[in-house]
Structure formats: structure tokens, C-alpha cells
C-alpha atoms as a PDB file:
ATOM      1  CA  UNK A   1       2.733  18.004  -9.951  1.00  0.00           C
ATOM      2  CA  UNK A   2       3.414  15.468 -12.652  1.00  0.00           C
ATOM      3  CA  UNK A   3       1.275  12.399 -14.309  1.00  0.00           C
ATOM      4  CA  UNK A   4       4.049  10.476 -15.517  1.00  0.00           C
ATOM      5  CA  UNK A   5       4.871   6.666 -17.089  1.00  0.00           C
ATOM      6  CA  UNK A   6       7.807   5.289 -17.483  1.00  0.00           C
ATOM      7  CA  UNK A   7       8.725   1.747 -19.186  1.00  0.00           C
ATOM      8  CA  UNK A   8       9.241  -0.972 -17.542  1.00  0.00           C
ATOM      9  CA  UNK A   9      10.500  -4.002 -18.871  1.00  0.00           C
ATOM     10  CA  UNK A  10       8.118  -5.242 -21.993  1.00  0.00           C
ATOM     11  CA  UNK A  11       4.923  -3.068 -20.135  1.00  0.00           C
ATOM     12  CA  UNK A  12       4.676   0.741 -18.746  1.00  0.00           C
ATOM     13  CA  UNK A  13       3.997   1.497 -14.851  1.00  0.00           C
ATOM     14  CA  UNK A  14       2.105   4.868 -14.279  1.00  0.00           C
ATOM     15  CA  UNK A  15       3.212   7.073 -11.312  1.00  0.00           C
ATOM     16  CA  UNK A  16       2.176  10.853  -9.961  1.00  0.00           C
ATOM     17  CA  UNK A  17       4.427  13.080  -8.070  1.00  0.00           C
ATOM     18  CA  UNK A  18       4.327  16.299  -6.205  1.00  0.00           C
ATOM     19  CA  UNK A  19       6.625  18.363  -4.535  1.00  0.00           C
ATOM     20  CA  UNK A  20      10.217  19.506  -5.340  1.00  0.00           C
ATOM     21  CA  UNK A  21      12.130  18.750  -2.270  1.00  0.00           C
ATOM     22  CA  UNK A  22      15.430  17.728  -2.162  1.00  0.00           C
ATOM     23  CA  UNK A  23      13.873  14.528  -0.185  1.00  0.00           C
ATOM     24  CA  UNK A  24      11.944  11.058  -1.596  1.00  0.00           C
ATOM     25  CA  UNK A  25       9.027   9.369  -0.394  1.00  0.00           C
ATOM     26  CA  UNK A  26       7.840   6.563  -2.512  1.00  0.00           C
ATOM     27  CA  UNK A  27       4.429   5.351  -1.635  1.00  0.00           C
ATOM     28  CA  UNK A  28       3.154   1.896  -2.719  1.00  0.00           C
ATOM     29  CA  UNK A  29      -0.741   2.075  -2.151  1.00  0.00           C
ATOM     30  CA  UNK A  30      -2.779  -1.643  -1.864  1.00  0.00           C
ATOM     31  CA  UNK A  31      -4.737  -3.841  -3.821  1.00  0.00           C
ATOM     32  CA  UNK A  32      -7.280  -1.125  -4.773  1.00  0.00           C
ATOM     33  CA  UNK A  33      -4.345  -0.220  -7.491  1.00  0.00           C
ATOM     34  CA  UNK A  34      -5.675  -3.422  -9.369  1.00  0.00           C
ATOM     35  CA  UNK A  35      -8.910  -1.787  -9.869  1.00  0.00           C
ATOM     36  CA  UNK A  36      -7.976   1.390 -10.625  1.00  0.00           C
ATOM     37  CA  UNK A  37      -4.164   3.136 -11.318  1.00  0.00           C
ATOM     38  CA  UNK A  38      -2.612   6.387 -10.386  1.00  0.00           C
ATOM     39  CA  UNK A  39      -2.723   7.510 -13.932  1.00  0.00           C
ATOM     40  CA  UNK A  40      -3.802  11.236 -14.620  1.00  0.00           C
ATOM     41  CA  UNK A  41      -4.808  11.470 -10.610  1.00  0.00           C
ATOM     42  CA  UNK A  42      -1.718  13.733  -9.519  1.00  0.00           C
ATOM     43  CA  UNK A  43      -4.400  16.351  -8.299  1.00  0.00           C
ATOM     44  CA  UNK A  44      -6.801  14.005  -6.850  1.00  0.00           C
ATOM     45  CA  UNK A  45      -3.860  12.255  -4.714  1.00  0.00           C
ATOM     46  CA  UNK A  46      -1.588  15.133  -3.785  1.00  0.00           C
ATOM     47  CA  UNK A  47      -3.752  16.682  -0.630  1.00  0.00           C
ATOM     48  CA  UNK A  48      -2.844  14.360   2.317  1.00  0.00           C
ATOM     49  CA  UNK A  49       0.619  15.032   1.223  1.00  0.00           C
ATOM     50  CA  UNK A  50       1.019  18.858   1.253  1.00  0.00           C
ATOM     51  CA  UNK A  51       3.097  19.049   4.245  1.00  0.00           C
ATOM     52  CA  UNK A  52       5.736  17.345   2.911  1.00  0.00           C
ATOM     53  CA  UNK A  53       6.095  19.534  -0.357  1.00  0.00           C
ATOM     54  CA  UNK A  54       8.888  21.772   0.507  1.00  0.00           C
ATOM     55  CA  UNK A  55      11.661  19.195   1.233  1.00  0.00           C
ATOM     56  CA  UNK A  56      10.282  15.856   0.159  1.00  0.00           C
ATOM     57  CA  UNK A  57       9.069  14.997  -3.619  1.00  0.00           C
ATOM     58  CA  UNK A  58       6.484  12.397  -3.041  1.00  0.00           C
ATOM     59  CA  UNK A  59       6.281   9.641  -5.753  1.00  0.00           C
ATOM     60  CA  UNK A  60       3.261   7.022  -5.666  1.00  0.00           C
ATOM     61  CA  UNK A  61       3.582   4.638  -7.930  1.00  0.00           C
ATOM     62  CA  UNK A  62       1.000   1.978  -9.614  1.00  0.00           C
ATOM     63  CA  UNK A  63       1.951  -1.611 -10.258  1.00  0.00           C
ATOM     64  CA  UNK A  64       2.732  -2.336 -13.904  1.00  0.00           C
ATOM     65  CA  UNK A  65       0.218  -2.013 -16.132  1.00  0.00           C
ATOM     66  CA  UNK A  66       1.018  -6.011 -17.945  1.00  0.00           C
ATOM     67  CA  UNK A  67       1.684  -8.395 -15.213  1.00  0.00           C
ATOM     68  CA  UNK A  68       2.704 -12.233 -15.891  1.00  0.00           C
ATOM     69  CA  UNK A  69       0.893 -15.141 -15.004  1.00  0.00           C
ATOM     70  CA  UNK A  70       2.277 -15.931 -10.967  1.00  0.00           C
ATOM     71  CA  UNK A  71       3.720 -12.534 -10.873  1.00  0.00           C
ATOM     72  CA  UNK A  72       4.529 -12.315  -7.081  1.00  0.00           C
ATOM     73  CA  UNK A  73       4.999  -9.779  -4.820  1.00  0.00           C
ATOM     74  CA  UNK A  74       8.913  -9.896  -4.454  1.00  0.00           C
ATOM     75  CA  UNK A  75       8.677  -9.639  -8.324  1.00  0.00           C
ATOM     76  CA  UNK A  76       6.624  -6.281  -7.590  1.00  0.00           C
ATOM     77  CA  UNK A  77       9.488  -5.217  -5.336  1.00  0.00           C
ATOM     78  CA  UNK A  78      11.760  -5.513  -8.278  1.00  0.00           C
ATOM     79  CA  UNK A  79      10.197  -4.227 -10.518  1.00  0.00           C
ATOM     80  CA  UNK A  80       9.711  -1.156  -8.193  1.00  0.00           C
ATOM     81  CA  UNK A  81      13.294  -0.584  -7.626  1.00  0.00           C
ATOM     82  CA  UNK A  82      13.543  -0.955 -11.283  1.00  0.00           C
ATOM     83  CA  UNK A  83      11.394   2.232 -12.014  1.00  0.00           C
ATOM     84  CA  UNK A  84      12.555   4.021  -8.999  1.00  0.00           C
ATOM     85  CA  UNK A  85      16.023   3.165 -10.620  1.00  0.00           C
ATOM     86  CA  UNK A  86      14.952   4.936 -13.860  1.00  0.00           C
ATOM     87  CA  UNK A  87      13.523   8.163 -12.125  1.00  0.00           C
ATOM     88  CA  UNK A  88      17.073   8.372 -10.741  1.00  0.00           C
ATOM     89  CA  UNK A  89      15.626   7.954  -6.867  1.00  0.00           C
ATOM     90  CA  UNK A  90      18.582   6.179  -5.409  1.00  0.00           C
ATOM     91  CA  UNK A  91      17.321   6.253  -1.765  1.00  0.00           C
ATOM     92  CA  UNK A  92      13.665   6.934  -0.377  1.00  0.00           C
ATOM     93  CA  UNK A  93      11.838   6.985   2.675  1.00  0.00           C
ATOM     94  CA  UNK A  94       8.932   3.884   1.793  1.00  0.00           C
ATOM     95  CA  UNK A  95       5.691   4.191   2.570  1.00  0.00           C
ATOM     96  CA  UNK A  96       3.710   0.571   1.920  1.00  0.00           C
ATOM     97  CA  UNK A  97       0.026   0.726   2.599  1.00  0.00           C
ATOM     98  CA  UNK A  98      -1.406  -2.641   3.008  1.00  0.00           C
ATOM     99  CA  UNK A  99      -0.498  -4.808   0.171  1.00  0.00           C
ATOM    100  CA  UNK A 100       1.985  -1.915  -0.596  1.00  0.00           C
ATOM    101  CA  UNK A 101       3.278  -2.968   2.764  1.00  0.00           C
ATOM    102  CA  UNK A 102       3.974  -6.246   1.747  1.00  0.00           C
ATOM    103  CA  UNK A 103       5.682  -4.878  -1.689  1.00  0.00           C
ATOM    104  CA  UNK A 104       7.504  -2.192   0.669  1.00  0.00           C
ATOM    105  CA  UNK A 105       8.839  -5.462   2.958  1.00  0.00           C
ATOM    106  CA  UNK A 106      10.450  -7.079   0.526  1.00  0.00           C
ATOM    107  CA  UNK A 107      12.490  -4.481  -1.185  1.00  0.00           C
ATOM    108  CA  UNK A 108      13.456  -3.707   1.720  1.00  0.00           C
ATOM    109  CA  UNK A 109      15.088  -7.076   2.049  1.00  0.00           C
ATOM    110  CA  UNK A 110      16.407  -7.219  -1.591  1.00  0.00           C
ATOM    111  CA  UNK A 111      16.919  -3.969  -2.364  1.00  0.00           C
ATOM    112  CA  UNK A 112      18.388  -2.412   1.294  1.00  0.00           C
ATOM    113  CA  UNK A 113      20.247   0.468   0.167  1.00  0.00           C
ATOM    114  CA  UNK A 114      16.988   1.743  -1.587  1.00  0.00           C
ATOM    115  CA  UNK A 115      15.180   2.296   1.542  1.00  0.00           C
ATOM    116  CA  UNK A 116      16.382   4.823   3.731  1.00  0.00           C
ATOM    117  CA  UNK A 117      13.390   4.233   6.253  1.00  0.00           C
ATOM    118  CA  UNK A 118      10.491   2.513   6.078  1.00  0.00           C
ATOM    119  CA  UNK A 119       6.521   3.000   7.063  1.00  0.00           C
ATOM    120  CA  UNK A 120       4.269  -0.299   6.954  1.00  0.00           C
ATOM    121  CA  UNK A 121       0.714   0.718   7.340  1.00  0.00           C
ATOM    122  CA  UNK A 122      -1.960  -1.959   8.095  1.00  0.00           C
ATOM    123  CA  UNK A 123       0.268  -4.596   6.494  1.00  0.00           C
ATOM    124  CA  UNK A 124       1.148  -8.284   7.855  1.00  0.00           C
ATOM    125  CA  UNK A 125       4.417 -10.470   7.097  1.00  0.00           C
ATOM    126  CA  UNK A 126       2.522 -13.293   5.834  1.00  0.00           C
ATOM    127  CA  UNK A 127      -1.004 -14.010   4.619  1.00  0.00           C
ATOM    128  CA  UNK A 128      -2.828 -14.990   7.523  1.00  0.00           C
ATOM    129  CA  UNK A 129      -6.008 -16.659   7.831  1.00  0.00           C
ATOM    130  CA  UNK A 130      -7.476 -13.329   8.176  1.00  0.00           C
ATOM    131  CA  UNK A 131      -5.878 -12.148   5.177  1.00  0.00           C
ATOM    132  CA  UNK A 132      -7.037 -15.225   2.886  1.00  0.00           C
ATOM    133  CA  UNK A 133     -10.142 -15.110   4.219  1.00  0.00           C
ATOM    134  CA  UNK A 134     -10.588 -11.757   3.062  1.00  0.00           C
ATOM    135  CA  UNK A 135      -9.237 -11.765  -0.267  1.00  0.00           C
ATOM    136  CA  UNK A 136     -10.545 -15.040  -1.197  1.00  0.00           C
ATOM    137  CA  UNK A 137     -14.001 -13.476  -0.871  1.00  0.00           C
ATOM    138  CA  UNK A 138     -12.591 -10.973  -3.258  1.00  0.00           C
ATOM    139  CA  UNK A 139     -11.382 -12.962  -6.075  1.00  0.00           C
ATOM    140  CA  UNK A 140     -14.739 -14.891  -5.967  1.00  0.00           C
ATOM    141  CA  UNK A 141     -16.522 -11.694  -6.141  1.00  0.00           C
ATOM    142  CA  UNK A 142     -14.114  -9.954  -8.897  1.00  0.00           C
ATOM    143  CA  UNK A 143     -14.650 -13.461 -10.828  1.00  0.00           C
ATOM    144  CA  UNK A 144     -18.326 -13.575 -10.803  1.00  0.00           C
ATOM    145  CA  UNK A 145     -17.649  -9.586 -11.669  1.00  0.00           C
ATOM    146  CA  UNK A 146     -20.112  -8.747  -8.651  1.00  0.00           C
ATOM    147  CA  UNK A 147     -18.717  -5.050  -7.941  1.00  0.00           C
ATOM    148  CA  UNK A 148     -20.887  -3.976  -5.890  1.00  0.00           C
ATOM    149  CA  UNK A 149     -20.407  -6.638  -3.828  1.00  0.00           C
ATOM    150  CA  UNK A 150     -16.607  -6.485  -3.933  1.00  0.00           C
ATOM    151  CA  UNK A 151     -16.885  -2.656  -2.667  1.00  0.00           C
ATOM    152  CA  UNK A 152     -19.135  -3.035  -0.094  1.00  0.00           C
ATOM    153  CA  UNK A 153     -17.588  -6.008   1.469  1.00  0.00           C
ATOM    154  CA  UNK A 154     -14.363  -4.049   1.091  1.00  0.00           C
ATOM    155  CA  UNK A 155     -15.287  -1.056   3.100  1.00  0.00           C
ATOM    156  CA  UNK A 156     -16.991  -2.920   5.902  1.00  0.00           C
ATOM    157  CA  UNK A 157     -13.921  -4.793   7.084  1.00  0.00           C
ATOM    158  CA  UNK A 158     -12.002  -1.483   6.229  1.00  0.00           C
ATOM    159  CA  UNK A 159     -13.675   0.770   8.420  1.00  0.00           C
ATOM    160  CA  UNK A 160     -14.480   1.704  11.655  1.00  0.00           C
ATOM    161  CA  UNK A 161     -18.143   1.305  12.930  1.00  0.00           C
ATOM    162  CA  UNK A 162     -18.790   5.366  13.360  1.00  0.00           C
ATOM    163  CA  UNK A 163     -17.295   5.196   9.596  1.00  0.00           C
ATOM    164  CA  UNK A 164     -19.494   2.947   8.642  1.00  0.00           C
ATOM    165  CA  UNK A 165     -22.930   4.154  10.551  1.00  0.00           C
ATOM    166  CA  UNK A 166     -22.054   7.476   8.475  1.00  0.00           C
ATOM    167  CA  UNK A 167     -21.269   6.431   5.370  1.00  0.00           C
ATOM    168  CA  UNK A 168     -22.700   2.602   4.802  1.00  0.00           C
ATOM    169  CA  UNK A 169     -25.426   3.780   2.055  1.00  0.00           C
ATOM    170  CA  UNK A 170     -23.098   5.826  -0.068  1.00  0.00           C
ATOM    171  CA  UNK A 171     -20.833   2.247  -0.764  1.00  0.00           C
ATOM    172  CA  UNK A 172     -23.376   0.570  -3.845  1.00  0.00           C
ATOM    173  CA  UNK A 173     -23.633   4.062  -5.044  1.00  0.00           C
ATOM    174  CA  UNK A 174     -20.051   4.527  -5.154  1.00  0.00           C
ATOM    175  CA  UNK A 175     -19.248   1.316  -6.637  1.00  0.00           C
ATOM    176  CA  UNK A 176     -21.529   1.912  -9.535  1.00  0.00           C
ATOM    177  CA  UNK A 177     -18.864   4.528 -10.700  1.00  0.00           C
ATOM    178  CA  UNK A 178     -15.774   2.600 -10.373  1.00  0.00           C
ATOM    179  CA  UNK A 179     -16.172  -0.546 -11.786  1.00  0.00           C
ATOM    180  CA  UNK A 180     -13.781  -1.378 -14.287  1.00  0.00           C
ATOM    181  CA  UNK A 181     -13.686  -2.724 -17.564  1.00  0.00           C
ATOM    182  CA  UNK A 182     -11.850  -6.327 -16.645  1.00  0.00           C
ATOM    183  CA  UNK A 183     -10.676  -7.994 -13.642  1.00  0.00           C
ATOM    184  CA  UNK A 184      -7.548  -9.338 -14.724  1.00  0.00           C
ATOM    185  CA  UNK A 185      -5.164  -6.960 -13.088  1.00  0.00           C
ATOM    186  CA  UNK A 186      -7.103  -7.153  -9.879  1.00  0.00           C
ATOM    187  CA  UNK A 187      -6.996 -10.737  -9.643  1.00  0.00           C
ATOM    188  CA  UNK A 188      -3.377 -11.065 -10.125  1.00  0.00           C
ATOM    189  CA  UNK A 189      -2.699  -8.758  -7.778  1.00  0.00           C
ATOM    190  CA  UNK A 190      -5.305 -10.802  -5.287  1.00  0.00           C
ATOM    191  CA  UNK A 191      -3.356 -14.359  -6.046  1.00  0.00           C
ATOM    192  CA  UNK A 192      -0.345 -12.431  -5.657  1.00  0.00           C
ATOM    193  CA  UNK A 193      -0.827 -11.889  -1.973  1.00  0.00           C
ATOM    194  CA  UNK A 194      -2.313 -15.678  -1.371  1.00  0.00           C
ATOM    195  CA  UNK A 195       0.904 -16.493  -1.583  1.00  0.00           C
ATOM    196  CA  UNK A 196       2.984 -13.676   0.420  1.00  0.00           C
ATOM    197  CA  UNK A 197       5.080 -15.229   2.943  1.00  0.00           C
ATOM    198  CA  UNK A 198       8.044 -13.311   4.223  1.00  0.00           C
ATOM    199  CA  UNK A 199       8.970 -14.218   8.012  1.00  0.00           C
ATOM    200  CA  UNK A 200      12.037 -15.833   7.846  1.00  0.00           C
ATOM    201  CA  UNK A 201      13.145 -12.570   5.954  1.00  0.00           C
ATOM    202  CA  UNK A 202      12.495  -9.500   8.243  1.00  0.00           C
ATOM    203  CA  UNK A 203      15.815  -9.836  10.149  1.00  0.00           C
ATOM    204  CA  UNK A 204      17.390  -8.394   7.071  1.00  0.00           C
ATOM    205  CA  UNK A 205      15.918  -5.332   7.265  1.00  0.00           C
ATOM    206  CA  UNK A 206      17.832  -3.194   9.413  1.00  0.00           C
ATOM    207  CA  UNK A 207      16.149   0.649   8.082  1.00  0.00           C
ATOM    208  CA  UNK A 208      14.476   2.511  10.800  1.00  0.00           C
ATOM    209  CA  UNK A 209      10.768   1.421  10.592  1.00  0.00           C
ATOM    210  CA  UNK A 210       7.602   2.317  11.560  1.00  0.00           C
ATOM    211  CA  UNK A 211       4.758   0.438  11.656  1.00  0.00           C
ATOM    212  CA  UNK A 212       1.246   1.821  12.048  1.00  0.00           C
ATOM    213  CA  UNK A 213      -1.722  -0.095  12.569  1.00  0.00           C
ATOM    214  CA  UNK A 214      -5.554  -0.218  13.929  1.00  0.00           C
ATOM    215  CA  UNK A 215      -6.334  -2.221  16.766  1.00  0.00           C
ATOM    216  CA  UNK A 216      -9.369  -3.299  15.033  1.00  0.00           C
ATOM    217  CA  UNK A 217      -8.223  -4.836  11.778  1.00  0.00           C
ATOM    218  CA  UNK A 218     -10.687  -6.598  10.105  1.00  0.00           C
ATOM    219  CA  UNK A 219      -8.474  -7.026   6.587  1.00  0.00           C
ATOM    220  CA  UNK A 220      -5.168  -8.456   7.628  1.00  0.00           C
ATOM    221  CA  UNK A 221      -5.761  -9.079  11.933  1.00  0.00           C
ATOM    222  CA  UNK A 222      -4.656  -7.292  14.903  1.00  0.00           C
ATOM    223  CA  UNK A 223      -1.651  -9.817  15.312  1.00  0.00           C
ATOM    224  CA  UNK A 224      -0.079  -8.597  11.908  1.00  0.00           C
ATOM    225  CA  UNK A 225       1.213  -5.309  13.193  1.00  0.00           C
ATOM    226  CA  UNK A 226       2.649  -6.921  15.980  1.00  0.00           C
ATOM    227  CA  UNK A 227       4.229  -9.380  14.281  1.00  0.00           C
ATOM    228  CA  UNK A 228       6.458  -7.395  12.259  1.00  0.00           C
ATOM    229  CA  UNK A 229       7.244  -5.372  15.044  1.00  0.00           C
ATOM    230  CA  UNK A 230       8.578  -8.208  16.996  1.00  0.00           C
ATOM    231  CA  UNK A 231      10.918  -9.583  13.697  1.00  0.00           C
ATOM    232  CA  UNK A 232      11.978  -6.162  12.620  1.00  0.00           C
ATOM    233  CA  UNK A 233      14.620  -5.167  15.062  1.00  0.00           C
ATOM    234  CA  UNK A 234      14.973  -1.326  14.392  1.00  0.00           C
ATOM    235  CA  UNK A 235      11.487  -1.088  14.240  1.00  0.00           C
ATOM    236  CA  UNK A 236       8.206   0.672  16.280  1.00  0.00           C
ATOM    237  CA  UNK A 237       5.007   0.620  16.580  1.00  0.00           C
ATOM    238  CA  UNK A 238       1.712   2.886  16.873  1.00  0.00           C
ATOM    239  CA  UNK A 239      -2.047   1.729  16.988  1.00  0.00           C
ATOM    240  CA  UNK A 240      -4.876   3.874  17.073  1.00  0.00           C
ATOM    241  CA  UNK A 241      -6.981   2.776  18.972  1.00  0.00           C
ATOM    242  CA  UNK A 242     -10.767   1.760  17.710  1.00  0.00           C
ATOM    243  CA  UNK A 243     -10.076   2.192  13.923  1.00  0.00           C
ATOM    244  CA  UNK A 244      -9.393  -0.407  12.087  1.00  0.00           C
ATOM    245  CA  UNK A 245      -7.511  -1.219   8.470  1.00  0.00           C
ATOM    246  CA  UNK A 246      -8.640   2.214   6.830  1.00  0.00           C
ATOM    247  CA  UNK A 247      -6.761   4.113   9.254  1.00  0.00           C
ATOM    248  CA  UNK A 248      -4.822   6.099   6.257  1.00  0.00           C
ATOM    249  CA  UNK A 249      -8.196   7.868   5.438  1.00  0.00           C
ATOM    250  CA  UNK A 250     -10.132   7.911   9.200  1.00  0.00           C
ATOM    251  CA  UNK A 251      -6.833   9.167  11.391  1.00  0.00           C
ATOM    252  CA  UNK A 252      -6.663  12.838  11.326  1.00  0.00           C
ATOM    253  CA  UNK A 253      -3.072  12.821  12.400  1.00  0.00           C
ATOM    254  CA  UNK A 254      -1.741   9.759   9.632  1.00  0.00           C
ATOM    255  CA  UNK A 255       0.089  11.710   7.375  1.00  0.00           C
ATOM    256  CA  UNK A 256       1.856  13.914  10.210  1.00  0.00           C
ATOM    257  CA  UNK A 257       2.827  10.870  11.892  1.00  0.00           C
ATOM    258  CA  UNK A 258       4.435   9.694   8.683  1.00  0.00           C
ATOM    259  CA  UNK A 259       6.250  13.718   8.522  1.00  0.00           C
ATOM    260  CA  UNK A 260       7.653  13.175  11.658  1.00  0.00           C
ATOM    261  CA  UNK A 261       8.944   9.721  11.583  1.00  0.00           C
ATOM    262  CA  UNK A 262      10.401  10.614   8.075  1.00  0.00           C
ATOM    263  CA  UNK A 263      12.062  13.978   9.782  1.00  0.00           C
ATOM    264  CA  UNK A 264      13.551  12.142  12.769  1.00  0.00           C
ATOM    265  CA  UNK A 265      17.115  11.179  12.931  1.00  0.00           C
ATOM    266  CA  UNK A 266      17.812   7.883  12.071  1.00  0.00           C
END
């Protein structure tokens, strides 16, 4: 397992990795990165992973740590083709998790030669009226620096309701631990997805894709999934059924489904 950080560009972007197979998986995780990076968390991040050890070495990287003013997502993309450039990872299977997704999408598009296949998980090709709604709420909350708030809200449209029943009092609790010092990088990543819009785009990927979803999605909508499926030609798609945008942590069976769809031929 490594911590690592590499520079990128006038900043530095922290990453972990695991494993020492002959294999890449990059994984792009979502807008909790703006609260909270990868760095030093190698051991903390590597369990859901452990079946893919022995021919894959799974990289997960953070955004960079100094973003610009209107940084975008496609300027996320680049920049993460940029590192992966430096680590020498010429081709990788992509796994995008929410607005990883959306990071995942577009290098994709720019960067097609990168991405041998690709996994979008509880992702959409645009920001929907779902999607704003949600992180609008965010960015007022971040602004007003009401972290409890921001968590709470967070997990109840993440989760399912069993998830929830379960686990509801432990949220203020939890958020008490993790809030962070400023809410600079968060926000920027939040405006950064306000104005994600890639439709007209998705014909150009042309990587085997898989798209995984819940069917009760209370962060980006239950059209999203769909969506992408229906402008990504080589592309298929799996909902579980009554979970909703947290299905990365609630489905037993996630990170297998990734193994496989990573193992198949093309």
C-alpha cells in the first residue's frame, strides 16, 4: 500500500494505492473529496478492494489540492490524465463514483485511449434539477459553515430507508468529527458540478461501460442512470433495486460487480 503525492501543475494531488497487479483501476470518488482527501488513508480505503489485489493495482486519487477560481470538471479530467500520466498508467479501467462519474465521463471523451473501460456509479450526464437541487442546499449549508447540517442532509438523500432507520442518530455525531477547517475546496468542487453538462458528448465514448445505479436516487434522480445508458452506445446497465445513491457502501455485491465487469472481455 502506498500514501503518495505527486505534483501537479503549480499545486500537489494526493492519491493511495494498493495492490501490485499487472492491471489499473483508477477510482475517482465524489464530492465528499472536497471535504476531506485521500491523503495518509491507504489503510482505511483499501478493504472493499481486496479482491482485486493480485492482478489489478488500484489507484484512487483526490482532486488537486489548489483549484482555480471556475475550475470545471473537464478541467478535473485533465488534470487527472495529467497525474495518471506521471504515475506512468497509460491505460486503466475507470471507476467514477458520483461526481467522480462525471470527472470519469469526460476523460473518457478527451482522453479515450486512457480508459480501457469504464464504471459510472450513481452519476448523471448533466446536472439535473435533482442534482442542483441537492447541491445548492449544500453550498448554502457549507457557506453558512452549518456541518452538521451539510452531513445529515447528505446521508438522508444518500441512503436507503432501512439505512437510515439504523443509522439516522449516529449522522450529528459523526459530523462533529469531520468538519474541516475551510470550505473553499468543497465549494469549488460544488459550483463545479452546477455547471456539468456533457450530453452532446457521450457518443464519443466508445470503451465498454458499465453503469450502476439505485432505483431510488435521491442525489442525482432515477432518470440519470438511464440516460447515459441510452447515449453511451457500448454501454449497460444494473440497478439495485430499493437502494438508492449510496449503493457503493449498502450493496454487498458492488465491488464484485465492478471485478467482473473489469475481468470480462471487452
Amino acid at each position: 500500500m502506498k500514501n503518495g503525492c505527486i505534483a501537479i501543475k503549480d499545486t500537489e494531488m494526493y492519491y493511495v494505492s494498493f495492490g501490485k497487479g499487472k492491471k489499473n483501476i483508477v477510482v475517482l470518488p465524489g464530492l465528499s473529496d472536497g471535504l476531506a482527501t485521500v491523503k495518509g488513508k491507504a489503510l482505511l480505503l483499501v478493504s472493499p478492494y481486496r479482491r482485486f489485489l493480485k492482478k489489478y493495482t488500484v489507484y484512487m486519487f483526490s482532486r488537486k489540492n489548489q483549484m482555480p477560481e471556475g475550475y470545471s470538471i473537464r478541467d478535473m479530467a485533465d488534470d487527472q490524465a495529467a497525474a495518471m500520466q506521471i504515475l506512468g498508467i497509460d491505460k486503466a479501467s475507470v471507476l467514477g463514483v458520483s461526481q467522480g462519474g462525471m470527472i470519469a465521463q469526460y476523460l473518457a471523451i478527451d482522453h479515450p485511449g486512457m480508459v480501457e473501460k469504464l464504471i459510472l456509479a450513481v452519476t448523471a450526464p448533466y446536472a439535473n434539477s435533482i442534482v442542483k437541487d441537492a447541491v445548492e442546499s449544500w453550498i448554502k449549508m457549507a457557506i453558512r459553515k452549518d456541518h452538521v447540517s451539510l452531513m445529515v442532509d447528505t446521508a438522508e438523500r444518500m441512503y436507503s430507508k432501512a439505512y437510515l432507520k439504523k443509522n439516522r442518530k449516529l449522522f450529528p455525531l459523526i459530523a462533529k468529527f469531520t468538519k474541516p477547517k475551510s470550505y473553499e475546496r468543497f465549494l469549488k468542487n460544488a459550483y463545479a458540478i452546477m455547471d456539468f453538462e456533457v450530453r452532446d458528448k457521450l457518443s464519443g465514448i466508445s470503451c465498454p461501460t458499465l453503469i450502476i445505479a439505485g432505483d431510488l436516487d435521491n442525489t442525482v434522480g432515477n432518470d440519470a442512470s438511464h440516460e447515459l445508458n441510452e447515449l453511451i452506445s457500448n454501454s449497460k446497465l444494473f440497478l439495485y433495486k430499493g437502494l438508492g445513491h449510496g449503493v457503493y457502501e449498502e450493496a454487498p455485491d458492488f465491488y464484485d460487480r465492478v471485478y467482473t465487469f473489469c475481468e470480462q472481455d471487452s
